[in-house]
Each structure stands twice: as C-alpha cells, then as structure tokens.
ModelCIF file with pLDDT and N, C-alpha, C, O atoms, coordinates in Angstrom:
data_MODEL
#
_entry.id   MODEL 
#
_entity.id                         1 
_entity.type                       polymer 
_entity.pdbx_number_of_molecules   1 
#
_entity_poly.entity_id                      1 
_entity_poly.type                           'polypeptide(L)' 
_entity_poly.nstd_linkage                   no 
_entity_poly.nstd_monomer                   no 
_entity_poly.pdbx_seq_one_letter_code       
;(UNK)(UNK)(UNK)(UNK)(UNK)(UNK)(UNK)(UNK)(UNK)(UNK)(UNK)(UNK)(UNK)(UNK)(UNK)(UNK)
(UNK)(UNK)(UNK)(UNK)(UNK)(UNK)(UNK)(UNK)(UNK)(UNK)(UNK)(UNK)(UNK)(UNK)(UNK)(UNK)
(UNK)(UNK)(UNK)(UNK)(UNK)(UNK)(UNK)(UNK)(UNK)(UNK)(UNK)(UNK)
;
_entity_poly.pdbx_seq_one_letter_code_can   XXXXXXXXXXXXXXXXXXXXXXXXXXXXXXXXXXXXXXXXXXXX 
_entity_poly.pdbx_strand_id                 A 
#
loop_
_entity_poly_seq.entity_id 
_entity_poly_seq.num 
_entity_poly_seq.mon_id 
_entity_poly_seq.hetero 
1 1  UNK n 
1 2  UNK n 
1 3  UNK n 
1 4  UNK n 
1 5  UNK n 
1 6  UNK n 
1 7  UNK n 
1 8  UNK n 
1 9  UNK n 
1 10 UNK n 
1 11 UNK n 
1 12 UNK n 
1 13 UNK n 
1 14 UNK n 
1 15 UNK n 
1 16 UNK n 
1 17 UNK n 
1 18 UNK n 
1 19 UNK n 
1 20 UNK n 
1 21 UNK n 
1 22 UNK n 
1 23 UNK n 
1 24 UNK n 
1 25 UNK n 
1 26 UNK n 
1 27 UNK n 
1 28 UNK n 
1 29 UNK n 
1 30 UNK n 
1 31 UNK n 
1 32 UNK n 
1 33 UNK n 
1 34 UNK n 
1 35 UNK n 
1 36 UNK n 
1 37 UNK n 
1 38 UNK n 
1 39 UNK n 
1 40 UNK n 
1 41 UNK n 
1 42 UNK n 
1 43 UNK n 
1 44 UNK n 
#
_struct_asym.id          A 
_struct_asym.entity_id   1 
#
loop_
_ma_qa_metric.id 
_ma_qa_metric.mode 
_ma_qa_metric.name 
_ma_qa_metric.software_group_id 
_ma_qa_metric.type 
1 global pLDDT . pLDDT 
2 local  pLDDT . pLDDT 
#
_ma_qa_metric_global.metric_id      1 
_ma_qa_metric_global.metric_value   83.77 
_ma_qa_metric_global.model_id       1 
_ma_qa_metric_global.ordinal_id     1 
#
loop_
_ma_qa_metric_local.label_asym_id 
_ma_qa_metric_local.label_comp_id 
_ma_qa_metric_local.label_seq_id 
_ma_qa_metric_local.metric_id 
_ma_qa_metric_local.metric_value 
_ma_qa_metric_local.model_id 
_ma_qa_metric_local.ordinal_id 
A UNK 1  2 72.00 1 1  
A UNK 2  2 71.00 1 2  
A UNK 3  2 77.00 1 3  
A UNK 4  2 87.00 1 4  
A UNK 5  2 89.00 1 5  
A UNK 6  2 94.00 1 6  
A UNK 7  2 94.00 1 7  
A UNK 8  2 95.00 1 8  
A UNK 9  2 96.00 1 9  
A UNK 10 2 97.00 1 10 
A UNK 11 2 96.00 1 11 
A UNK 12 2 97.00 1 12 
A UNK 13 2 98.00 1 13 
A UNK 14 2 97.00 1 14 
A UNK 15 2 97.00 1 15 
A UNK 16 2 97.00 1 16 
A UNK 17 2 97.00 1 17 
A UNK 18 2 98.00 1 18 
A UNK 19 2 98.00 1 19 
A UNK 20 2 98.00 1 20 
A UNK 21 2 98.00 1 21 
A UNK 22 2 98.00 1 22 
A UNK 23 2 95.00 1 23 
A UNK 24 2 92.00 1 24 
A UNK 25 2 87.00 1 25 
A UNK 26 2 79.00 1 26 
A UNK 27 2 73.00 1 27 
A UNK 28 2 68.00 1 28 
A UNK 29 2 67.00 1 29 
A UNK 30 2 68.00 1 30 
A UNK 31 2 61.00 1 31 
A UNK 32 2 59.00 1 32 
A UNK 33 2 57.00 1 33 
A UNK 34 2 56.00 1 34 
A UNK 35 2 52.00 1 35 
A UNK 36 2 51.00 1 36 
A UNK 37 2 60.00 1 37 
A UNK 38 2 83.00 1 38 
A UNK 39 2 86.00 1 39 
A UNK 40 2 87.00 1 40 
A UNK 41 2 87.00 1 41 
A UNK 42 2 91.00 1 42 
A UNK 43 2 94.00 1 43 
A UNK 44 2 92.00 1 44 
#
loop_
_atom_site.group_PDB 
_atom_site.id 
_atom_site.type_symbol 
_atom_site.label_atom_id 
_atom_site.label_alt_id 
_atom_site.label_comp_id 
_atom_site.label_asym_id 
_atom_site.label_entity_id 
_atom_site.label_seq_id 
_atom_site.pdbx_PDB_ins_code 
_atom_site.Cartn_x 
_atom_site.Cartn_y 
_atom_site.Cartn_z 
_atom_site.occupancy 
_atom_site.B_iso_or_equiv 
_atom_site.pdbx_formal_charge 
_atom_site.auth_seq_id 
_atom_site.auth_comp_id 
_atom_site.auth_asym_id 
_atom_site.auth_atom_id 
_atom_site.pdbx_PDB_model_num 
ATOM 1   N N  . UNK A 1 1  ? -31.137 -5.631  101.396 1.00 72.00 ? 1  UNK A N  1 
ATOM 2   C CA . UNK A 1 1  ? -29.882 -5.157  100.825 1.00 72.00 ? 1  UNK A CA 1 
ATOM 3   C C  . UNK A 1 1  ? -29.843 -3.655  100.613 1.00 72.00 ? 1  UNK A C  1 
ATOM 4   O O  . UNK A 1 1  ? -28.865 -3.044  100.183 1.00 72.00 ? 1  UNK A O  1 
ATOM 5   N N  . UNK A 1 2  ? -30.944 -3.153  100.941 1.00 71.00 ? 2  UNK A N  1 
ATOM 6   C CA . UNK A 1 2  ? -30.484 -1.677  100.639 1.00 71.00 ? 2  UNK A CA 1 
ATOM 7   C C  . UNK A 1 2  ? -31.537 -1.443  99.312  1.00 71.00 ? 2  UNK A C  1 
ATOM 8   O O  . UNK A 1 2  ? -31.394 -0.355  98.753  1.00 71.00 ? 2  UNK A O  1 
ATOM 9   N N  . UNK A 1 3  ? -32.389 -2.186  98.855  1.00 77.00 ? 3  UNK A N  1 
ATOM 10  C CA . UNK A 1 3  ? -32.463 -1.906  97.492  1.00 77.00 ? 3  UNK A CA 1 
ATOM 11  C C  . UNK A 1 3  ? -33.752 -1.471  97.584  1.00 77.00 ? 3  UNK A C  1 
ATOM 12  O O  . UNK A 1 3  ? -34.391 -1.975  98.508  1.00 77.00 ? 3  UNK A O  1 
ATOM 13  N N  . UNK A 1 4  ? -34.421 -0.540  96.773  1.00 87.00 ? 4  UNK A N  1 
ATOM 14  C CA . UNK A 1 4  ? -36.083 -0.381  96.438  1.00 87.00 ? 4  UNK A CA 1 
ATOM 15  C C  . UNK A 1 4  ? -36.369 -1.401  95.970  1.00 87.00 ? 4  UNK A C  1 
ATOM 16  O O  . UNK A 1 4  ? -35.639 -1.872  95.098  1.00 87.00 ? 4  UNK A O  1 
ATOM 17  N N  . UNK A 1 5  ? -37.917 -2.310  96.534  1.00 89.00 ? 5  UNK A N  1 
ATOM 18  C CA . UNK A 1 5  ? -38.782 -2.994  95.679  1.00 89.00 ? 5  UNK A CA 1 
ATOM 19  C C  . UNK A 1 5  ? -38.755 -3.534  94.570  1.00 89.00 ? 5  UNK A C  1 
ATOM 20  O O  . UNK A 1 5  ? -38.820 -4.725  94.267  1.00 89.00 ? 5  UNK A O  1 
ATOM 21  N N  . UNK A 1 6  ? -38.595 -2.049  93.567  1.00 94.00 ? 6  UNK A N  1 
ATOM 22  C CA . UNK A 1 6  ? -38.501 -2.269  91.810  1.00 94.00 ? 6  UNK A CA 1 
ATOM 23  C C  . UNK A 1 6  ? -37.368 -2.973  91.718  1.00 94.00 ? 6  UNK A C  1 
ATOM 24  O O  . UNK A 1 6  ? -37.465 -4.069  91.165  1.00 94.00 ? 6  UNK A O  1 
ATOM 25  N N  . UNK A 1 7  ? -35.770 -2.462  92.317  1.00 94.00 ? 7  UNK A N  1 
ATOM 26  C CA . UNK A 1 7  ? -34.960 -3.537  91.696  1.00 94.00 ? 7  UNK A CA 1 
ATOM 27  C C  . UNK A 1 7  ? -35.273 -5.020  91.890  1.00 94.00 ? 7  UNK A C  1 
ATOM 28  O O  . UNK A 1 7  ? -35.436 -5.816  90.965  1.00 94.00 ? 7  UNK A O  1 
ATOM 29  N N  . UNK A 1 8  ? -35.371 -5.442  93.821  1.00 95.00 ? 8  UNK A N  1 
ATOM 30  C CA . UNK A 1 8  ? -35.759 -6.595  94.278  1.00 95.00 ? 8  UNK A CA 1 
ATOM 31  C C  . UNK A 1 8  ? -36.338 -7.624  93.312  1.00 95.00 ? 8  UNK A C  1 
ATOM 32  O O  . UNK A 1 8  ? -35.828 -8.712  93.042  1.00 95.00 ? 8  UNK A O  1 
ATOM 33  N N  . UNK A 1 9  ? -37.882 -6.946  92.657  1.00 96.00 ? 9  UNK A N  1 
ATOM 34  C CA . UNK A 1 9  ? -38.534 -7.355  91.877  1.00 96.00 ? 9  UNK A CA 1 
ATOM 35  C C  . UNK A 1 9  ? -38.206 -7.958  90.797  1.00 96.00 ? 9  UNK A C  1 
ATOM 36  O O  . UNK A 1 9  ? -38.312 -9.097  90.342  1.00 96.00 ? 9  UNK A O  1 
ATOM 37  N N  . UNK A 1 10 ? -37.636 -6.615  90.359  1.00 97.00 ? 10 UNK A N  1 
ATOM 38  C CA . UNK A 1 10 ? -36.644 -6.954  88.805  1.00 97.00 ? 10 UNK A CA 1 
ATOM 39  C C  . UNK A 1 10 ? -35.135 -8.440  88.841  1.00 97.00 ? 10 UNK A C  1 
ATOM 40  O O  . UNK A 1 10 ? -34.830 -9.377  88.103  1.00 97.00 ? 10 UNK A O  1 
ATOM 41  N N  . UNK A 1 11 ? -34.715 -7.982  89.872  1.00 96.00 ? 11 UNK A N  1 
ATOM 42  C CA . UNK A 1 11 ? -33.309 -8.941  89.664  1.00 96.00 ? 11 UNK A CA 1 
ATOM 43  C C  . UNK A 1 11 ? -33.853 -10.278 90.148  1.00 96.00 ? 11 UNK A C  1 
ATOM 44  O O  . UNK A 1 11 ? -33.047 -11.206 90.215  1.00 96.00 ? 11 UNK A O  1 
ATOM 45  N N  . UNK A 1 12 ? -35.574 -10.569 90.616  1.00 97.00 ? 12 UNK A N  1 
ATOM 46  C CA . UNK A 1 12 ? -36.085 -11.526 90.754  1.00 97.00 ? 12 UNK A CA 1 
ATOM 47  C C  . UNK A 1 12 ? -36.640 -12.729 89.957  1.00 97.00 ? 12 UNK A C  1 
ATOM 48  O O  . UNK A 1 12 ? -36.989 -13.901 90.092  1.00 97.00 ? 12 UNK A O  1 
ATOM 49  N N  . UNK A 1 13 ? -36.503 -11.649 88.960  1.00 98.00 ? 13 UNK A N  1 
ATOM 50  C CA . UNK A 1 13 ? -37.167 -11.728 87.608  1.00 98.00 ? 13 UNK A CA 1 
ATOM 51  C C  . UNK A 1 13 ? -36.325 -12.398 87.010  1.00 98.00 ? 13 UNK A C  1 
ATOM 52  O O  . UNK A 1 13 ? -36.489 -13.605 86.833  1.00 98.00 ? 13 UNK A O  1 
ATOM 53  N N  . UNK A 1 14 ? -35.231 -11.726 86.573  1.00 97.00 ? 14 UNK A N  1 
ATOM 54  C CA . UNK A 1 14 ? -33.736 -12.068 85.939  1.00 97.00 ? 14 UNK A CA 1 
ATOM 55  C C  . UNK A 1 14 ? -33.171 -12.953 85.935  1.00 97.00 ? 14 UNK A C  1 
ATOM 56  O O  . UNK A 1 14 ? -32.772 -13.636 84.991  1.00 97.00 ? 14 UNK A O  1 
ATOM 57  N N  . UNK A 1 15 ? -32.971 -13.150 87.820  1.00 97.00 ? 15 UNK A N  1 
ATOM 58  C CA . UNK A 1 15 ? -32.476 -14.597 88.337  1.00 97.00 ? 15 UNK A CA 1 
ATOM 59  C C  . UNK A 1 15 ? -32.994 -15.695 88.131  1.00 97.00 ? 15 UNK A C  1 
ATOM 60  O O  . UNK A 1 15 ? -32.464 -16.722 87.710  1.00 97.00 ? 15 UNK A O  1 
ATOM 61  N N  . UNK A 1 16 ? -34.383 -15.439 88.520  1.00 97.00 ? 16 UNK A N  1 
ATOM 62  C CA . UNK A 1 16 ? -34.918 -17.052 88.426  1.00 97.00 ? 16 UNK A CA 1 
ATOM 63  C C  . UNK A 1 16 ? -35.778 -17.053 86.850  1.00 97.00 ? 16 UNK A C  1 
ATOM 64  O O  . UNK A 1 16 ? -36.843 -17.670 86.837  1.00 97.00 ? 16 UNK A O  1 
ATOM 65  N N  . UNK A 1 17 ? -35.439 -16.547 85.879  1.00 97.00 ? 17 UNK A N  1 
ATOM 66  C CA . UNK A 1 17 ? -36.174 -16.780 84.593  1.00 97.00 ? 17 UNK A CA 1 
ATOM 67  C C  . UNK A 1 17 ? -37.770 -16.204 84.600  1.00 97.00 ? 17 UNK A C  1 
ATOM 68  O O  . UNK A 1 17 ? -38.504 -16.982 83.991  1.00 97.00 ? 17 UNK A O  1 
ATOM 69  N N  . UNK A 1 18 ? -38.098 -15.654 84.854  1.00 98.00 ? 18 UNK A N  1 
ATOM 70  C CA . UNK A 1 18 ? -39.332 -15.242 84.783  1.00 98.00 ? 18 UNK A CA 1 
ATOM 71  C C  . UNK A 1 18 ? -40.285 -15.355 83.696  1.00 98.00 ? 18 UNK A C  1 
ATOM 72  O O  . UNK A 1 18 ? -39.816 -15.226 82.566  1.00 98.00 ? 18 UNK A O  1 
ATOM 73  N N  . UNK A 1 19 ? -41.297 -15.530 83.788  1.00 98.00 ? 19 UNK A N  1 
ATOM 74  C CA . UNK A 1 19 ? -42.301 -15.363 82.559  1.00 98.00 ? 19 UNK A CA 1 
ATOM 75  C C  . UNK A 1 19 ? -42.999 -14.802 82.665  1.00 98.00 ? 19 UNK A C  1 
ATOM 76  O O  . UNK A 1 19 ? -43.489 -14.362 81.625  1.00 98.00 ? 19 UNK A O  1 
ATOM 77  N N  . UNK A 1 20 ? -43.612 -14.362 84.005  1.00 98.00 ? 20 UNK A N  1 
ATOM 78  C CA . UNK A 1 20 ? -44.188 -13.401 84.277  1.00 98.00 ? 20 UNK A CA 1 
ATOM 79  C C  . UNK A 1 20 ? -44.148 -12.517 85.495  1.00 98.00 ? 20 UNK A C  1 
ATOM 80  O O  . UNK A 1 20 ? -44.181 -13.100 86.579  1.00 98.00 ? 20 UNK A O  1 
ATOM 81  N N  . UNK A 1 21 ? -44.097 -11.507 85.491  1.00 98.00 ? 21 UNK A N  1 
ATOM 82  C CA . UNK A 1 21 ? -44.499 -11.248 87.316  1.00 98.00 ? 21 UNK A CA 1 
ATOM 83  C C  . UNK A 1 21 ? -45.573 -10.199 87.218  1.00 98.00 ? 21 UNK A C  1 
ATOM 84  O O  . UNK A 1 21 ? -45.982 -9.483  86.304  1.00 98.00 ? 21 UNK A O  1 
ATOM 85  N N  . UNK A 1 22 ? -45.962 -10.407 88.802  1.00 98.00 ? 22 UNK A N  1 
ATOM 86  C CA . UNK A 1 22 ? -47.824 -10.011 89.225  1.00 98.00 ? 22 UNK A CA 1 
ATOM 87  C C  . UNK A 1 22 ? -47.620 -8.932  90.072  1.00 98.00 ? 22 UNK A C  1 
ATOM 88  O O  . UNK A 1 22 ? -47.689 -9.422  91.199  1.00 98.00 ? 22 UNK A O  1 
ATOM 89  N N  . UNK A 1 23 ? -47.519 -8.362  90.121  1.00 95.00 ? 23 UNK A N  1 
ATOM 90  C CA . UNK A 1 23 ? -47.460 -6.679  91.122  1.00 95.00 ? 23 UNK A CA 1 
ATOM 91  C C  . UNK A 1 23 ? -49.149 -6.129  91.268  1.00 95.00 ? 23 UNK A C  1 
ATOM 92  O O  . UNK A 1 23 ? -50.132 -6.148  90.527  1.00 95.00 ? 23 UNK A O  1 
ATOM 93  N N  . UNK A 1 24 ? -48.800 -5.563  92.892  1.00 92.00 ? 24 UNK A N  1 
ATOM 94  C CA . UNK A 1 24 ? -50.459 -5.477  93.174  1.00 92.00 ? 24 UNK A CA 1 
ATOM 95  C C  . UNK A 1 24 ? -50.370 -3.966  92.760  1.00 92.00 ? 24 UNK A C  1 
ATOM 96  O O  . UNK A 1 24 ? -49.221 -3.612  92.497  1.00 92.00 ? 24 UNK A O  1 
ATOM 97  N N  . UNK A 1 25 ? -51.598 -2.738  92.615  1.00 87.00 ? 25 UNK A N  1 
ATOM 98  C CA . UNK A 1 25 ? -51.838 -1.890  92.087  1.00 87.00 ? 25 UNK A CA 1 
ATOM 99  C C  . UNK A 1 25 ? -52.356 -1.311  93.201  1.00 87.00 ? 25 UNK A C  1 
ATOM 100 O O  . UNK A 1 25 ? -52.988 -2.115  93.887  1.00 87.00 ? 25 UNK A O  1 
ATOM 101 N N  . UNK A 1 26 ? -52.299 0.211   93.786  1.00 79.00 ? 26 UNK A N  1 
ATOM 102 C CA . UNK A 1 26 ? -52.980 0.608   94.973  1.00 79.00 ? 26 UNK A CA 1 
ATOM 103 C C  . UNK A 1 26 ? -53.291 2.027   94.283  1.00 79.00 ? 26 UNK A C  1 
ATOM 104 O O  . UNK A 1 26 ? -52.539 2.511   93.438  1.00 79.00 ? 26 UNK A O  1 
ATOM 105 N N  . UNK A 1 27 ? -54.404 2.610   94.699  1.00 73.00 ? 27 UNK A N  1 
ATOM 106 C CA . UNK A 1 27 ? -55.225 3.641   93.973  1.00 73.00 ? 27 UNK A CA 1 
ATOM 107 C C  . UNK A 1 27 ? -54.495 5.280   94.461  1.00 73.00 ? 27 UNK A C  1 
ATOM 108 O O  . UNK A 1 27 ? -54.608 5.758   95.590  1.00 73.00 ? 27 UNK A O  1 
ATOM 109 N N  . UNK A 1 28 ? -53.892 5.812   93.515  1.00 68.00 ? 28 UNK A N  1 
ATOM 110 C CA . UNK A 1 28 ? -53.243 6.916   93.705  1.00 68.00 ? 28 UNK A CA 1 
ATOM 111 C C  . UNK A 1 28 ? -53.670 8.347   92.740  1.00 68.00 ? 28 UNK A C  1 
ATOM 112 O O  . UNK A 1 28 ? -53.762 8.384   91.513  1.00 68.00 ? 28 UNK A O  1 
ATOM 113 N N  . UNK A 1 29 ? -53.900 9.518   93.752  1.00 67.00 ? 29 UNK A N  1 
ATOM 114 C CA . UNK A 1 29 ? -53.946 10.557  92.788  1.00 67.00 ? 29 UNK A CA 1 
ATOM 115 C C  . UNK A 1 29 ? -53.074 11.115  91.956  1.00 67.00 ? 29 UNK A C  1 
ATOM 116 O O  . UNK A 1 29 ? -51.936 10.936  92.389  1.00 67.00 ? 29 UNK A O  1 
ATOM 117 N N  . UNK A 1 30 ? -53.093 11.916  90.616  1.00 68.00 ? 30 UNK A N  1 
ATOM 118 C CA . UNK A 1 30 ? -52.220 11.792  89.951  1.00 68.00 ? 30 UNK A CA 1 
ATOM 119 C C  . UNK A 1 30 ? -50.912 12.874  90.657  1.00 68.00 ? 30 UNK A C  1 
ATOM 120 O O  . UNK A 1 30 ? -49.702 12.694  90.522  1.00 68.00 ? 30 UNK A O  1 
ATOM 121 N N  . UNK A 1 31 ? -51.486 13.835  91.306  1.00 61.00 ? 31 UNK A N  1 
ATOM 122 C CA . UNK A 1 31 ? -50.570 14.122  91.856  1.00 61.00 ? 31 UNK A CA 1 
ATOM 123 C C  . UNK A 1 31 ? -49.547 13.037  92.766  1.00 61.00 ? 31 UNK A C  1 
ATOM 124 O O  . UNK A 1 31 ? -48.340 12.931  92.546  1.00 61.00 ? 31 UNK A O  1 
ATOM 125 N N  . UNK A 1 32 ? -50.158 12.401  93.637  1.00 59.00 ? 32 UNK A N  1 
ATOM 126 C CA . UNK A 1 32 ? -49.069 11.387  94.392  1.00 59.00 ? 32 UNK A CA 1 
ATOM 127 C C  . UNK A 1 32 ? -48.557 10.876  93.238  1.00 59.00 ? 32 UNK A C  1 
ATOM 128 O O  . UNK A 1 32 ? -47.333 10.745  93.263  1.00 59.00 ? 32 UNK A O  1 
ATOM 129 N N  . UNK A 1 33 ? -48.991 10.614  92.443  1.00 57.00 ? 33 UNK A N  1 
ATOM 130 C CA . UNK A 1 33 ? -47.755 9.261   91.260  1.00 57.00 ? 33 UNK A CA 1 
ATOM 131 C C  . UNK A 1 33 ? -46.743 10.291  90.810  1.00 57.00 ? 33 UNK A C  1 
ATOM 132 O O  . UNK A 1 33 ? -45.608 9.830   90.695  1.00 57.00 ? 33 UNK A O  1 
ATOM 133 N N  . UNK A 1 34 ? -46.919 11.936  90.447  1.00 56.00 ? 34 UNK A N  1 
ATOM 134 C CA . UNK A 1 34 ? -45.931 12.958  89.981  1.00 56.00 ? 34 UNK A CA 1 
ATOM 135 C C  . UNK A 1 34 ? -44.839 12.766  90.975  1.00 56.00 ? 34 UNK A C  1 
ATOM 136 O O  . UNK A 1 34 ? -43.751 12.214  90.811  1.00 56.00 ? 34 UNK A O  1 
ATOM 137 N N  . UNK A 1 35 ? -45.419 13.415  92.205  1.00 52.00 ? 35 UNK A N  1 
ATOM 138 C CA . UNK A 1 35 ? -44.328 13.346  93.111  1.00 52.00 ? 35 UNK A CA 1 
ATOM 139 C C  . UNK A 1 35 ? -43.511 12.393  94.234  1.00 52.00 ? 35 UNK A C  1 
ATOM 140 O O  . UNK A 1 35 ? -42.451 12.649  94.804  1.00 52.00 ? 35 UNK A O  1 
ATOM 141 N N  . UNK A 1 36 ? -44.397 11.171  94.358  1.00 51.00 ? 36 UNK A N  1 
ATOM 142 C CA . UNK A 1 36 ? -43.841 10.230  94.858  1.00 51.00 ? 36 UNK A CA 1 
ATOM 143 C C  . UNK A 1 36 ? -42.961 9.350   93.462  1.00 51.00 ? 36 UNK A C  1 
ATOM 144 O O  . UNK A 1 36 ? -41.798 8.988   93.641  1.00 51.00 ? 36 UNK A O  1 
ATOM 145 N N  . UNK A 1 37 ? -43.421 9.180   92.600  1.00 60.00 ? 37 UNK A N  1 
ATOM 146 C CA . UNK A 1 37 ? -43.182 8.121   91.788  1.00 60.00 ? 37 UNK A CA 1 
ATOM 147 C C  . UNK A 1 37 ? -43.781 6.944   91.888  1.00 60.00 ? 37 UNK A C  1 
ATOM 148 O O  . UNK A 1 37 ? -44.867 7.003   92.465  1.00 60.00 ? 37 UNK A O  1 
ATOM 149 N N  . UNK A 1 38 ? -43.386 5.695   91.455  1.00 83.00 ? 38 UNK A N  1 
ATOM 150 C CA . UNK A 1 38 ? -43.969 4.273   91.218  1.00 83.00 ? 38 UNK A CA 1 
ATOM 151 C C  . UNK A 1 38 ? -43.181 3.372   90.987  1.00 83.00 ? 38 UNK A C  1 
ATOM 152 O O  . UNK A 1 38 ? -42.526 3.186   89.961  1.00 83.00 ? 38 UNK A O  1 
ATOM 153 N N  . UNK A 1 39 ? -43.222 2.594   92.217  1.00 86.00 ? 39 UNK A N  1 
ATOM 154 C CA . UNK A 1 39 ? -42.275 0.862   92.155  1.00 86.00 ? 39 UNK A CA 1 
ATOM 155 C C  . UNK A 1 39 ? -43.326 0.450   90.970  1.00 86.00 ? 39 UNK A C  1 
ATOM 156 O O  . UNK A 1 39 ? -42.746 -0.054  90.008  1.00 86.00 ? 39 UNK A O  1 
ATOM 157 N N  . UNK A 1 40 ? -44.206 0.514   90.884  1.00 87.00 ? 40 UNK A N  1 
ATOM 158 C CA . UNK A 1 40 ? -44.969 -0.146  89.979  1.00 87.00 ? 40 UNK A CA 1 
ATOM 159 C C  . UNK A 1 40 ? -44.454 0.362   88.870  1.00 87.00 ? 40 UNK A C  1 
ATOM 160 O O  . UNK A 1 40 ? -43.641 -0.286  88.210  1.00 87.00 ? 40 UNK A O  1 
ATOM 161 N N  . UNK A 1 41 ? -44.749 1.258   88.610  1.00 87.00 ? 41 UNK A N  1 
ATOM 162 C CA . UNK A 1 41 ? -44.021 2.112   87.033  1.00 87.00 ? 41 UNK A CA 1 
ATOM 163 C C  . UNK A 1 41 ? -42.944 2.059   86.856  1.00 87.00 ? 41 UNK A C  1 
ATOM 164 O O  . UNK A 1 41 ? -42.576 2.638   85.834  1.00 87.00 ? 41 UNK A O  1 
ATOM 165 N N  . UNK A 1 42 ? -41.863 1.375   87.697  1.00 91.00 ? 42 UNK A N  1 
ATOM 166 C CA . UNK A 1 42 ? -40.663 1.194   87.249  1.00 91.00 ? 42 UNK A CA 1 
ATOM 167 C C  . UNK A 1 42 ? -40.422 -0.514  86.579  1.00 91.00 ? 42 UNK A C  1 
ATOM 168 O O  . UNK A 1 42 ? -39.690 -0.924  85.678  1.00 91.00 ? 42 UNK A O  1 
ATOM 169 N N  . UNK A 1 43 ? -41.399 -1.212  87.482  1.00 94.00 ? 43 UNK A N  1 
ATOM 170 C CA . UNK A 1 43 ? -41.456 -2.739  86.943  1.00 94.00 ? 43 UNK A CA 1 
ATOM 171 C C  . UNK A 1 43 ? -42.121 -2.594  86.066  1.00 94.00 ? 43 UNK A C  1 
ATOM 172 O O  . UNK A 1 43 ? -41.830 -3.409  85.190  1.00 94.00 ? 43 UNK A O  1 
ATOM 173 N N  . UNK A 1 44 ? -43.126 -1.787  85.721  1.00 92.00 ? 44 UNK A N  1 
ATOM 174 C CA . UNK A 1 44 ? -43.987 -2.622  83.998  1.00 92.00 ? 44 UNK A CA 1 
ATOM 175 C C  . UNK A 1 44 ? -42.921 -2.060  83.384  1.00 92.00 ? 44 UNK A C  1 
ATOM 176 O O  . UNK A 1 44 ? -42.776 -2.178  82.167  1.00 92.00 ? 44 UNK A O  1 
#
C-alpha cells in the first residue's frame, strides 16, 4: 500500500488485537540509527 513497515506493523497490531508483537533487531552504528532512523524505534 505504499506504507513503511512501522505502520504495516502497527495497524497489524490494531486490527487483529494484538498482545504482543516480535520485531527482529539488526546491529546498527549509532550514527546509522541518527540518520537513517528505525522501523524498529517507531514500533516499540
């Protein structure tokens, strides 16, 4: 649909009731997390 990950994730969440969700973690310097950002850091 057009959407980043994080929403996907999120309105996945929403829709079907969630109790939890599991997102994988991939090893980044802190510079990459400044300037790229984080699907991850937007879901926790």
């Amino acid at each position: 649909r057009g959407h980043d990950a994080a929403d996907e994730v999120l309105d996945a969440a929403e829709s079907h009731g969630a109790g939890l969700i599991v997102i994988g973690l991939r090893r980044r310097t802190p510079v990459g997390k400044l300037i790229m950002g984080s699907t991850a850091q937007r879901i926790l």
